[in-house]
N, C-alpha and C. Protein backbone atom coordinates (compact mmCIF):
# COMPACT_ATOMS: atom_id res chain seq x y z
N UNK A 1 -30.50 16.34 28.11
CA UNK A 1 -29.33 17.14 28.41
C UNK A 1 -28.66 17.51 27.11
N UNK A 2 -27.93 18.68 26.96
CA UNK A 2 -27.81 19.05 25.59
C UNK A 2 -25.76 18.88 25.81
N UNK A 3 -25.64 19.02 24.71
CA UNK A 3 -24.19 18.66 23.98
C UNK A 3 -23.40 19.60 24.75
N UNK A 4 -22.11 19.21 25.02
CA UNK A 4 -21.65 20.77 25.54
C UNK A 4 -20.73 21.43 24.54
N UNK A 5 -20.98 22.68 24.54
CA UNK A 5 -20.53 23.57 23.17
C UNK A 5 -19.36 24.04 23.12
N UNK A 6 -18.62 23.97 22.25
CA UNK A 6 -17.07 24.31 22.28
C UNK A 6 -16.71 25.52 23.25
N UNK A 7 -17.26 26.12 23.12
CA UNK A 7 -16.44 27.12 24.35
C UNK A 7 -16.45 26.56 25.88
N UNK A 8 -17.14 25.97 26.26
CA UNK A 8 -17.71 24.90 27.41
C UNK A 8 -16.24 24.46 27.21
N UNK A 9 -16.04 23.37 26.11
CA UNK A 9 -14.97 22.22 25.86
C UNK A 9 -13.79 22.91 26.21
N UNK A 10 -13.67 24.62 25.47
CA UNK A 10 -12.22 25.12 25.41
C UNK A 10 -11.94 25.51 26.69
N UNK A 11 -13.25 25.80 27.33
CA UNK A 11 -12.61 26.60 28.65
C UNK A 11 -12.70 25.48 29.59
N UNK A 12 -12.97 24.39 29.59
CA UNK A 12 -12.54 23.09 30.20
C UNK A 12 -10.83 22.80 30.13
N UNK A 13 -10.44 22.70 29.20
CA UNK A 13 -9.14 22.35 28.37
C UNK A 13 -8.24 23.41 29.11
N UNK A 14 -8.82 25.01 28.64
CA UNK A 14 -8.02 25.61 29.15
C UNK A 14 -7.89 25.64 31.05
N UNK A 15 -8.66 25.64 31.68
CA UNK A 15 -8.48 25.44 32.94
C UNK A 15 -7.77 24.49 33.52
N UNK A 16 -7.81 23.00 32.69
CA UNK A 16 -7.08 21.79 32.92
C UNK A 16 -5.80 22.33 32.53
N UNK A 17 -5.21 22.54 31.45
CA UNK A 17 -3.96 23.24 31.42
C UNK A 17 -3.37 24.25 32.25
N UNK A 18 -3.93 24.97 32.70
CA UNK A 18 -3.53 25.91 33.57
C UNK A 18 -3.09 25.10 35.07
N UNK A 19 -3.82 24.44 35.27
CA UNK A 19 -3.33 24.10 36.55
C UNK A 19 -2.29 22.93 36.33
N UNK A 20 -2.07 22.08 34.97
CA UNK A 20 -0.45 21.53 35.16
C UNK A 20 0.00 22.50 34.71
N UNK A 21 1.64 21.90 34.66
CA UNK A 21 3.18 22.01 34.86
C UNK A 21 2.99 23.01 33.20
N UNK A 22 2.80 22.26 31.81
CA UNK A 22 2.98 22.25 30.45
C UNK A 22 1.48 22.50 29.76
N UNK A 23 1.18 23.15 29.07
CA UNK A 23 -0.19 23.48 28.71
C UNK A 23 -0.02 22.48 27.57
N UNK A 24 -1.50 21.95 27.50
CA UNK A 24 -1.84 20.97 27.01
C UNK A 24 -1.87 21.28 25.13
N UNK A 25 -2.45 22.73 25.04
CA UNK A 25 -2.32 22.87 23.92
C UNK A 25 -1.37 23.30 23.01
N UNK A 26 -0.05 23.15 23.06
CA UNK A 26 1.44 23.48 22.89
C UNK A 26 2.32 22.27 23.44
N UNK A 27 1.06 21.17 23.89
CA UNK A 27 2.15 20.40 23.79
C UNK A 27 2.60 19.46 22.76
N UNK A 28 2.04 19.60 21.43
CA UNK A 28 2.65 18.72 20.50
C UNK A 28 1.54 19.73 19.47
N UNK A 29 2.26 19.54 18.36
CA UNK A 29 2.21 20.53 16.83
C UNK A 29 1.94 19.26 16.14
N UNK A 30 1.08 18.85 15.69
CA UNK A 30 0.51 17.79 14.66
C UNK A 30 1.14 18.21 13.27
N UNK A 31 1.08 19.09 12.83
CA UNK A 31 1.68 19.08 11.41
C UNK A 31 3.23 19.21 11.63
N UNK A 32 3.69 19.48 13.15
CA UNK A 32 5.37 19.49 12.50
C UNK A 32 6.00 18.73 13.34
N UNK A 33 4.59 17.53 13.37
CA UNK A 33 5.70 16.49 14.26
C UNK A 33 6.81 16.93 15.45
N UNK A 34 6.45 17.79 16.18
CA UNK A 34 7.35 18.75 17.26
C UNK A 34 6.66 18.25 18.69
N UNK A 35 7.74 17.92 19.42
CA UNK A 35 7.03 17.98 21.10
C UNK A 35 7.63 19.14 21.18
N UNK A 36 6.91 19.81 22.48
CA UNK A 36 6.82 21.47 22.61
C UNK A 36 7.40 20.58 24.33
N UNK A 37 8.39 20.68 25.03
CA UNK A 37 8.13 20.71 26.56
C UNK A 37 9.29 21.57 27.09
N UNK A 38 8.44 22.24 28.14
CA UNK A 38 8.82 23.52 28.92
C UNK A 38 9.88 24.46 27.74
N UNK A 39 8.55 24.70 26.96
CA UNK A 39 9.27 25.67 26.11
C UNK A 39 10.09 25.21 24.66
N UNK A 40 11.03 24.23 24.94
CA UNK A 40 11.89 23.79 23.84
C UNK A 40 11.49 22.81 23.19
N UNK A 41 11.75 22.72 21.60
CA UNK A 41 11.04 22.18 20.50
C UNK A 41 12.23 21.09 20.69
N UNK A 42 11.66 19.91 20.29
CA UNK A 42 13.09 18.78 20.12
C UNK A 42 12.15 17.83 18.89
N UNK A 43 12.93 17.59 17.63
CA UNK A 43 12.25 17.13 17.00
C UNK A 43 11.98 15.58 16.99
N UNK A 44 10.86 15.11 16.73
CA UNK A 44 11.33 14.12 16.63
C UNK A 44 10.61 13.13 14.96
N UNK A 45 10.83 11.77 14.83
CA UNK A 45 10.81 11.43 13.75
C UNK A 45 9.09 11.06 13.90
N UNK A 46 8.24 10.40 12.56
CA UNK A 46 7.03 10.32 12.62
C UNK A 46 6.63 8.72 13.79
N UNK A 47 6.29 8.74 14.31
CA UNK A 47 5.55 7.57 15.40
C UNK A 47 6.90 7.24 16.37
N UNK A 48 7.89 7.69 16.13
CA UNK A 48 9.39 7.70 17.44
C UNK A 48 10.31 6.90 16.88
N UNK A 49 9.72 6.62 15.57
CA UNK A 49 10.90 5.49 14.99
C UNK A 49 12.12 6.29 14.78
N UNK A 50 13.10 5.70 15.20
CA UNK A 50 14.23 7.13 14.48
C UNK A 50 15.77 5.35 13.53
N UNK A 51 15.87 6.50 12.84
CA UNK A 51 17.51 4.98 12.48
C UNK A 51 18.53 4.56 13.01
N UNK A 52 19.07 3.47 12.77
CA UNK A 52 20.59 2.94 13.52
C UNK A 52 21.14 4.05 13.62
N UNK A 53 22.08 4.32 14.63
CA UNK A 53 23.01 5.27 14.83
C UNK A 53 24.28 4.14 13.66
N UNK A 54 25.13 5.36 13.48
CA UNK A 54 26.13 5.08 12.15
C UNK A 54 26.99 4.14 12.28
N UNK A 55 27.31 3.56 13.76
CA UNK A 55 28.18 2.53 14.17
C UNK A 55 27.25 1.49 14.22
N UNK A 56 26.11 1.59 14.32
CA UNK A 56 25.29 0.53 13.60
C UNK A 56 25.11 0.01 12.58
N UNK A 57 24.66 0.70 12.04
CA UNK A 57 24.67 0.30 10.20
C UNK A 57 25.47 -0.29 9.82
N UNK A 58 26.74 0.31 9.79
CA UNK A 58 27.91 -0.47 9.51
C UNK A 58 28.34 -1.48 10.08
N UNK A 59 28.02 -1.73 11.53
CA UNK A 59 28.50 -2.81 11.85
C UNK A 59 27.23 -4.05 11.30
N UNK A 60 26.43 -3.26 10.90
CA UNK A 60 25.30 -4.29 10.38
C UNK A 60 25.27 -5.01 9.09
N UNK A 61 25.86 -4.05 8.62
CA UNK A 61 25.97 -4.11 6.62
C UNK A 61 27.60 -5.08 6.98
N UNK A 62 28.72 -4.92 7.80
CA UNK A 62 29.96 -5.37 7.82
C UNK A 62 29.69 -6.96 7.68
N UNK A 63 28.68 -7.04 9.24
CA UNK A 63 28.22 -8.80 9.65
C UNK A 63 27.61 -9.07 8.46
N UNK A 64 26.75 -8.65 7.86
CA UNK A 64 25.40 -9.29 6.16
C UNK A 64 26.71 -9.22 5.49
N UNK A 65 27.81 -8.77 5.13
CA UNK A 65 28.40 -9.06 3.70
C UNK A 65 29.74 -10.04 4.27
N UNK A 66 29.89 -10.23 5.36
CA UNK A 66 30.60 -11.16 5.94
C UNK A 66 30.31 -12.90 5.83
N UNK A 67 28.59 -12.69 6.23
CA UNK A 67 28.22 -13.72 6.63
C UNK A 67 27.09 -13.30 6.17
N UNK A 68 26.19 -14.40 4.85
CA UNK A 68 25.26 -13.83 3.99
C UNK A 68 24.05 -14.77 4.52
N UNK A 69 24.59 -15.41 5.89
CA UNK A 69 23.31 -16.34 6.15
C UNK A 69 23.12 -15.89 7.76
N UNK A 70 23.20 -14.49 8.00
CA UNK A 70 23.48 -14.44 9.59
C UNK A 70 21.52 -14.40 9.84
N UNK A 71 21.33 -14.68 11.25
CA UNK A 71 19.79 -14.43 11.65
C UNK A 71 19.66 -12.86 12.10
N UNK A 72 18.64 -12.55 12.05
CA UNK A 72 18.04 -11.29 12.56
C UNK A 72 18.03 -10.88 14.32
N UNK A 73 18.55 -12.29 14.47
CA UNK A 73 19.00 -11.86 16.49
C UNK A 73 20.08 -11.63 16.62
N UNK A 74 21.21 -12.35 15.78
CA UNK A 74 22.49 -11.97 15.43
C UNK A 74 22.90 -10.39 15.29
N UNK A 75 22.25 -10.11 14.31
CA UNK A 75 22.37 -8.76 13.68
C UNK A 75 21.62 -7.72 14.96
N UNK A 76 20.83 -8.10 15.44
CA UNK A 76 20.05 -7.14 16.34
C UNK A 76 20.99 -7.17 17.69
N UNK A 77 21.73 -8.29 18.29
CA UNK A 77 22.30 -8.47 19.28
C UNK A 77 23.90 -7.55 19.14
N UNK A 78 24.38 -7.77 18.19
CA UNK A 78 25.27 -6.80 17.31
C UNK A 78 25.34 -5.26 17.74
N UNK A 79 23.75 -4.97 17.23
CA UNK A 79 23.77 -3.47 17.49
C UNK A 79 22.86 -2.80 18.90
N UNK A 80 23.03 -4.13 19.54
CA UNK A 80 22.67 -3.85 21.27
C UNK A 80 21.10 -3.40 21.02
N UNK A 81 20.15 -4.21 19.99
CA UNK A 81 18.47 -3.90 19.84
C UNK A 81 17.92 -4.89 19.91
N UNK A 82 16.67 -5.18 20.30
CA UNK A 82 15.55 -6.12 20.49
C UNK A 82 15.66 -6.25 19.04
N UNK A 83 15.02 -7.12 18.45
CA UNK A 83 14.76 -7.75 16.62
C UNK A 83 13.87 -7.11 16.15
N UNK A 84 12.65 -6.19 17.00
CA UNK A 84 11.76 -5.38 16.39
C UNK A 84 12.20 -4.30 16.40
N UNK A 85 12.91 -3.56 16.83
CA UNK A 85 13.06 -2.20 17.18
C UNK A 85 14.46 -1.79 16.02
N UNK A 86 15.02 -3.26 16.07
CA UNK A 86 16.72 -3.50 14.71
C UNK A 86 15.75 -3.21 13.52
N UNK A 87 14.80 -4.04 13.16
CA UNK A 87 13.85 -4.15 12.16
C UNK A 87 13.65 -2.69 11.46
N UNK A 88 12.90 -2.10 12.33
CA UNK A 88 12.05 -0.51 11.79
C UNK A 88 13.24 0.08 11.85
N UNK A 89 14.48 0.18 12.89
CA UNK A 89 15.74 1.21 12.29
C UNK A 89 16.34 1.02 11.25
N UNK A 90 16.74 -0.14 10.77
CA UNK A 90 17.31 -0.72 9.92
C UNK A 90 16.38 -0.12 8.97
N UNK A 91 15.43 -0.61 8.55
CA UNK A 91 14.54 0.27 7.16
C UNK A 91 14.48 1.86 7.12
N UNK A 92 14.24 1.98 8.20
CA UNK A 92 14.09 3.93 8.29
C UNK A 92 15.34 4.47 7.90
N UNK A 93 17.12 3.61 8.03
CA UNK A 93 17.71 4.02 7.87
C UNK A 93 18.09 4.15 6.11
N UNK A 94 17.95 2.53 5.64
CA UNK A 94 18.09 2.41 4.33
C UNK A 94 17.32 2.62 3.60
N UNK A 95 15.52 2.06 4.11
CA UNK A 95 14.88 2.29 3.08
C UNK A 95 14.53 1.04 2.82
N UNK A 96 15.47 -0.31 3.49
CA UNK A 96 14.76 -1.28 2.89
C UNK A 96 14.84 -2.35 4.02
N UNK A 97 13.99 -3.28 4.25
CA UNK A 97 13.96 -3.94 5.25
C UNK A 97 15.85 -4.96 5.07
N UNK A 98 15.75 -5.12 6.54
CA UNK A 98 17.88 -6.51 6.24
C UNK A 98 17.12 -7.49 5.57
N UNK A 99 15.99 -7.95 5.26
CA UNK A 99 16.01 -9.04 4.58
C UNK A 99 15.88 -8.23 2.87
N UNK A 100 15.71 -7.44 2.76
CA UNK A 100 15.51 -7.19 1.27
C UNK A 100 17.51 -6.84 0.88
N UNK A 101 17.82 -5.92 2.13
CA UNK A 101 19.30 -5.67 1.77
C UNK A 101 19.65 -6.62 1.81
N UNK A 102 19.76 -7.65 2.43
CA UNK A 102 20.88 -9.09 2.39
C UNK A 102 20.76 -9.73 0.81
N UNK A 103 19.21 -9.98 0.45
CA UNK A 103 19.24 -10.26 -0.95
C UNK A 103 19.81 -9.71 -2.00
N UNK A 104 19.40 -8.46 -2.14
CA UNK A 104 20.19 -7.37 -2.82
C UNK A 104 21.99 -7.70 -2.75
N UNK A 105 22.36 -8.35 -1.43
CA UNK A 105 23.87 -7.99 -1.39
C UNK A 105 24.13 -9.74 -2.31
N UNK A 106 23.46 -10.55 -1.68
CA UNK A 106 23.15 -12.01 -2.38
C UNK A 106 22.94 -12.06 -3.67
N UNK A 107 22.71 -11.16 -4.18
CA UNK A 107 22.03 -11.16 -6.25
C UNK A 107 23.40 -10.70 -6.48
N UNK A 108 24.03 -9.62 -5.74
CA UNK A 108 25.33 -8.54 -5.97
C UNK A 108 26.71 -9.65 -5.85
N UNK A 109 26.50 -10.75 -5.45
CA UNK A 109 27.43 -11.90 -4.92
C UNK A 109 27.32 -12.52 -6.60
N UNK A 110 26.18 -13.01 -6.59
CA UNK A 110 26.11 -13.78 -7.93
C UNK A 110 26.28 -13.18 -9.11
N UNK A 111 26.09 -11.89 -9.32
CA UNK A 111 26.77 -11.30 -10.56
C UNK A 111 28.02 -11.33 -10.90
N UNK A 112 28.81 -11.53 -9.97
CA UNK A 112 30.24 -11.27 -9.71
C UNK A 112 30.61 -12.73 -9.90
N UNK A 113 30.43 -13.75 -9.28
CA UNK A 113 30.47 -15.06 -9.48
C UNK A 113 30.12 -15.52 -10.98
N UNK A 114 28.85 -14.95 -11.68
CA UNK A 114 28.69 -14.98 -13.18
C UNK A 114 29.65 -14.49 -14.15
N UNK A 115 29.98 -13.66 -13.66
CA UNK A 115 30.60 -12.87 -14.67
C UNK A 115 32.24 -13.50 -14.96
N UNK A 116 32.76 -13.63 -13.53
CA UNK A 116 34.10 -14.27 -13.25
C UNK A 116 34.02 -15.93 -13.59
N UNK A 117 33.25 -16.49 -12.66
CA UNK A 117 33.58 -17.91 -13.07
C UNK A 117 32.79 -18.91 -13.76
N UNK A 118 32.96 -20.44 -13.83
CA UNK A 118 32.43 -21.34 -14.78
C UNK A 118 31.38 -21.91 -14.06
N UNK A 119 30.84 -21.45 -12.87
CA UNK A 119 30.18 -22.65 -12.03
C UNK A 119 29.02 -22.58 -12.56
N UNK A 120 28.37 -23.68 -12.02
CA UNK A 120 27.12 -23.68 -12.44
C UNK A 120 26.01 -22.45 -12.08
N UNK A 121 24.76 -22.28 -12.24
CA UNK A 121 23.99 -21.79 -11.30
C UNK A 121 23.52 -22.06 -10.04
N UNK A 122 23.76 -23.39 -10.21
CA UNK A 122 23.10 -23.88 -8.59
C UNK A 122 24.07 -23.87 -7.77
N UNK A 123 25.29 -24.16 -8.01
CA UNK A 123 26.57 -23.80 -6.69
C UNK A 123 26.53 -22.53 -6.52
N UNK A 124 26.56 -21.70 -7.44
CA UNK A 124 26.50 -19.87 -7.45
C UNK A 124 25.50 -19.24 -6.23
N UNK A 125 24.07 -19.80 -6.86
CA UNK A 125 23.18 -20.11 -5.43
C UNK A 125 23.27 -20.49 -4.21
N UNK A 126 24.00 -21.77 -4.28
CA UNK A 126 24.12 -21.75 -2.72
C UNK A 126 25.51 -20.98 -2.28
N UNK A 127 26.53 -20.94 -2.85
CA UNK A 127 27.53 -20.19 -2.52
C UNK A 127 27.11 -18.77 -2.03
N UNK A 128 25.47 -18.52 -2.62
CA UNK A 128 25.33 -16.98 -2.10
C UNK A 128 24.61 -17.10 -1.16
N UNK A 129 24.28 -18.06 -0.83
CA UNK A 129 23.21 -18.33 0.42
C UNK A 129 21.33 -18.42 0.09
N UNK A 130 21.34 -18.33 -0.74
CA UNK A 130 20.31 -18.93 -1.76
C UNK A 130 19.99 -20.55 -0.81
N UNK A 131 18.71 -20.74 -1.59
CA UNK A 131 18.22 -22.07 -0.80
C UNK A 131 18.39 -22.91 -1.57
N UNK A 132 17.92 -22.36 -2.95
CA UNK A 132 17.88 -23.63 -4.26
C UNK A 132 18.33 -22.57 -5.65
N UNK A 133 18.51 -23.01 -6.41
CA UNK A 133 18.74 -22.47 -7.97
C UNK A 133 16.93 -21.79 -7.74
N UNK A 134 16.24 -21.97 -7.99
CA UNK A 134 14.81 -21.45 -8.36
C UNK A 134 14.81 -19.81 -7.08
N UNK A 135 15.25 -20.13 -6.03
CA UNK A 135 15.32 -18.92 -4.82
C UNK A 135 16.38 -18.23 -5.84
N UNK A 136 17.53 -18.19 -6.63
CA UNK A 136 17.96 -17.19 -6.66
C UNK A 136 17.67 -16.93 -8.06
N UNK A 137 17.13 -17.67 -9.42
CA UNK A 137 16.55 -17.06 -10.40
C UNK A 137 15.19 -16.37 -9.64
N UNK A 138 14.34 -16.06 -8.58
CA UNK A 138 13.44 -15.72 -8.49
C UNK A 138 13.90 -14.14 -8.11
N UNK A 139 14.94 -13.84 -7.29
CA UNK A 139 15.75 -12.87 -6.59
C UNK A 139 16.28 -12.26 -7.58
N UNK A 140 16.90 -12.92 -8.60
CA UNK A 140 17.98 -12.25 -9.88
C UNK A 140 16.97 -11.46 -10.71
N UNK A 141 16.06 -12.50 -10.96
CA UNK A 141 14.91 -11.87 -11.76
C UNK A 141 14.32 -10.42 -11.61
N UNK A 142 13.85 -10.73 -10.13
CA UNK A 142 13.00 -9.29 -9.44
C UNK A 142 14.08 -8.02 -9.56
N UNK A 143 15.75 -8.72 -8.89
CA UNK A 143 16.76 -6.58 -9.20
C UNK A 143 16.99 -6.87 -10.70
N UNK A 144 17.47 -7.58 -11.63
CA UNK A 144 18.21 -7.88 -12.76
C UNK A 144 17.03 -7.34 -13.56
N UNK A 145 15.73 -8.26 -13.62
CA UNK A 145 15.34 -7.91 -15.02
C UNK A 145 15.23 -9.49 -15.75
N UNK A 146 16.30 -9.90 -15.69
CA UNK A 146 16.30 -11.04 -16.58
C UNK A 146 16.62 -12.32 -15.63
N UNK A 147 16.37 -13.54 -16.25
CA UNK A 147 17.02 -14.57 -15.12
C UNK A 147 18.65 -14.81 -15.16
N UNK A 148 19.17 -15.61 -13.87
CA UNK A 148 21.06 -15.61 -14.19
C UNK A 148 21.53 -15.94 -15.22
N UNK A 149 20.83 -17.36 -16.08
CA UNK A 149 21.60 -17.47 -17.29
C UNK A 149 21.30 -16.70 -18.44
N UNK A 150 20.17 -16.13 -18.42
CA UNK A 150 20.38 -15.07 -19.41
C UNK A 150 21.45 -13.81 -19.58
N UNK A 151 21.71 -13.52 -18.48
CA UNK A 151 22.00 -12.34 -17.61
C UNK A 151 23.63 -12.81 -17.92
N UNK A 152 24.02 -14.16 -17.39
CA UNK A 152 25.26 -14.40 -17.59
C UNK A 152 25.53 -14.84 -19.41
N UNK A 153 24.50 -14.91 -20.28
CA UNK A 153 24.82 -15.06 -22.00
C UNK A 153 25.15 -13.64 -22.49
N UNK A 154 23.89 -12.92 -22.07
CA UNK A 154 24.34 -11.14 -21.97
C UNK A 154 25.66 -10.72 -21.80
N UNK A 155 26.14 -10.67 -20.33
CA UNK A 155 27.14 -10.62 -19.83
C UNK A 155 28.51 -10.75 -21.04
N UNK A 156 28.21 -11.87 -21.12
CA UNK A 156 29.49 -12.51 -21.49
C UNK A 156 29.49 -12.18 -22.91
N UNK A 157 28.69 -12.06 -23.87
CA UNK A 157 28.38 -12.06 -25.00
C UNK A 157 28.96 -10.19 -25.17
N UNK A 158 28.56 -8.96 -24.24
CA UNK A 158 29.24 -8.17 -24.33
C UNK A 158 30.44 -8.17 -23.90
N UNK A 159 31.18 -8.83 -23.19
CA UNK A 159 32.47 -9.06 -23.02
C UNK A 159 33.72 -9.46 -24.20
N UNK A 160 32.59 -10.55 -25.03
CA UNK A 160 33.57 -10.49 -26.24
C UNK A 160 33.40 -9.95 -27.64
């Protein structure tokens, strides 16, 4: 039995379309990411992920700089989302997963703590929610560049 040949295929396709509601071939535009139904284009984002709506975010970023040790059910329960679905909006919106922003806001804690006061590094750490001194030279390191006490000799050394 031999292959069946595209016009076979198209005029299959096309007959199946004809008899539903929405023709099959207009119903979605691969390069512009567009559903096509009954006529009107509605865009949408690549695989349906779309971001927090804006009273999200903020109430998301409000709870992380509030509370620098909150869980990811916390934060998802917050903005009325399952923990996977908080997850991919949360990045699509910022760009970076809540666990990379919370750190980021956690390194942004300890600069400020360096710069201002005498404490050690390891209270600085846990004061930021850090696990140990080594969790937050590993964190300081990766946005900074340098580790905290360098960072705080720097610091201070242009200060006077």
């Amino acid at each position: 039995m031999d292959a069946p040949s595209m016009s076979d295929v198209s005029a299959g396709v096309e007959a199946f379309s004809a008899a539903s509601a929405v023709p099959l071939a207009a119903n979605y535009d691969f390069g512009r990411q567009r559903r096509v139904l009954d006529g009107n284009a509605r865009r949408v984002t690549v695989g349906g992920v779309r971001g927090l709506a804006p009273w999200q975010e903020r109430r998301a970023e409000e709870l992380m700089d509030q509370t620098l040790d909150i869980t990811l059910s916390q934060l998802a329960e917050s903005c009325r989302l399952s923990v996977s679905h908080f997850v991919r909006a949360f990045r699509h919106s910022t760009g970076l997963s809540p666990h990379q922003w919370l750190i980021r806001r956690r390194v942004n804690k300890a600069m400020a703590l360096l710069s201002e006061d005498n404490l050690s590094i390891a209270d600085i750490a846990l004061a930021c929610g850090f696990s140990s001194q080594s969790h937050l030279n590993r964190a300081f390191a990766a946005q900074a560049g340098v580790p905290p006490g360098r960072w705080r000799r720097l610091h201070r050394a242009s200060l006077d």
